[in-house]
Protein backbone atom coordinates (compact mmCIF):
# COMPACT_ATOMS: atom_id res chain seq x y z
CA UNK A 1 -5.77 21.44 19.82
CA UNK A 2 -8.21 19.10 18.87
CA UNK A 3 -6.92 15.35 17.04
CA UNK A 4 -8.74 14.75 14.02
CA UNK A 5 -9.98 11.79 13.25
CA UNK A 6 -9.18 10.52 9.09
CA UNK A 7 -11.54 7.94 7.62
CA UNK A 8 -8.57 7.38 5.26
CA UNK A 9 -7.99 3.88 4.54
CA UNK A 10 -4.28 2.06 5.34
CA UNK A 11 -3.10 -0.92 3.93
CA UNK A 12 -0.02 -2.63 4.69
CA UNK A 13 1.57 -4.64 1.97
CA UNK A 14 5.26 -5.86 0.11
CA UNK A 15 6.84 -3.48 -2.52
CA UNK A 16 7.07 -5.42 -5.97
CA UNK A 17 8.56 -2.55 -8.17
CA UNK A 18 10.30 0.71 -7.27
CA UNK A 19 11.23 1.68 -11.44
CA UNK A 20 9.19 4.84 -11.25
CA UNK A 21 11.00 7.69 -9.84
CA UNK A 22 8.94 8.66 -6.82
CA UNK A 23 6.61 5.94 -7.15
CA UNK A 24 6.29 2.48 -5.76
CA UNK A 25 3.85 -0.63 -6.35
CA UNK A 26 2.53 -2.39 -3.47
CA UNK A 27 0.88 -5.72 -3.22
CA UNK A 28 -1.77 -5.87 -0.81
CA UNK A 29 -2.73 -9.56 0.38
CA UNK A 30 -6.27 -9.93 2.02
CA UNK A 31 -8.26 -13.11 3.72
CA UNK A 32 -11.91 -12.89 1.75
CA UNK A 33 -14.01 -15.25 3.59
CA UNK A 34 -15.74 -17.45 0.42
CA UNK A 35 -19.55 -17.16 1.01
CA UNK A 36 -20.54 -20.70 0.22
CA UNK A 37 -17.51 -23.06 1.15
CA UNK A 38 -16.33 -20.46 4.09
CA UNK A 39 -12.60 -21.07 3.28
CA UNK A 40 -10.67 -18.51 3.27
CA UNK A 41 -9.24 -17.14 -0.02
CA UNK A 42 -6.33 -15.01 -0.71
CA UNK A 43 -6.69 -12.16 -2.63
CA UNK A 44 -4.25 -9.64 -4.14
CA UNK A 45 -4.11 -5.63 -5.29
CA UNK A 46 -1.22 -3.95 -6.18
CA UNK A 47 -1.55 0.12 -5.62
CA UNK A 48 0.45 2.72 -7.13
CA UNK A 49 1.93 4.75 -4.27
CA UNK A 50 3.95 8.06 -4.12
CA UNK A 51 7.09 7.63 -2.26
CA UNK A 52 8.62 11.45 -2.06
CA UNK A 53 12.56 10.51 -1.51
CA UNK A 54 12.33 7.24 -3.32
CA UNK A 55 13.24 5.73 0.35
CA UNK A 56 11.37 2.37 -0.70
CA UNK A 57 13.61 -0.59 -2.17
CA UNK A 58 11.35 -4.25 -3.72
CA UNK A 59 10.58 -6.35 -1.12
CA UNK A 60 9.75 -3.53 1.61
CA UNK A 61 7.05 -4.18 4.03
CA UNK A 62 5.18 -0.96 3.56
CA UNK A 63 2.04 0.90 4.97
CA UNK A 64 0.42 3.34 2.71
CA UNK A 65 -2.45 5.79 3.18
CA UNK A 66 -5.39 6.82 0.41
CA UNK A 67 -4.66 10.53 -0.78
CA UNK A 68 -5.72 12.80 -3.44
CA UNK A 69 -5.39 11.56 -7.16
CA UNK A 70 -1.81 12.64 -7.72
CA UNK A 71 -1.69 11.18 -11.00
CA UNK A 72 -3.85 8.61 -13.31
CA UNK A 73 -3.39 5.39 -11.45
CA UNK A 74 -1.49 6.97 -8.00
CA UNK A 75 -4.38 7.48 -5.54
CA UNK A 76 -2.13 6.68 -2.39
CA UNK A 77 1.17 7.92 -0.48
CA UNK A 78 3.58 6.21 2.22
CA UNK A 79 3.03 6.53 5.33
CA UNK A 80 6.33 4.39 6.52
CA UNK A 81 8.51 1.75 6.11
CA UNK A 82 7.36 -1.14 8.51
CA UNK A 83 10.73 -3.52 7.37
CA UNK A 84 13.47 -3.20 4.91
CA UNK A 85 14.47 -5.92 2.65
CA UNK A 86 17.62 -7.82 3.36
């Protein structure tokens, strides 16, 4: 069977809040190169992501995948849980 190939984007980012019931936030840090002083600057997203068995705890290193709207803000799902929070 043939692999298909997703142009779905993945981020990998740190749970900050788990209070929904199957949904998670996830800050997403990037490096943005700054066009004039070329220093790097850090920027930062947080996405609402659906997390079916509420497996996710704050402070979870998390990947998530874009997806269907599920809701009015929660455009993305978990794909897995890279580290658990101590």
């Amino acid at each position: 069977m043939e692999e298909r190939k997703s142009n779905r984007r993945v981020l990998t980012g740190v749970v900050v809040s788990d209070k929904a019931d199957k949904t998670i936030t996830v800050m997403v840090e990037t490096l943005v190169k700054h066009p004039l002083f070329k220093k790097y600057i850090r920027r930062r997203k947080k996405f609402m992501a659906h997390d079916p068995q509420n497996d996710c705890g704050v402070g979870d290193t998390v990947s998530i995948i874009e997806h269907r709207p599920l809701s009015a803000r929660k455009r993305w799902h978990l794909v897995k849980i890279m580290e658990k929070a101590v």
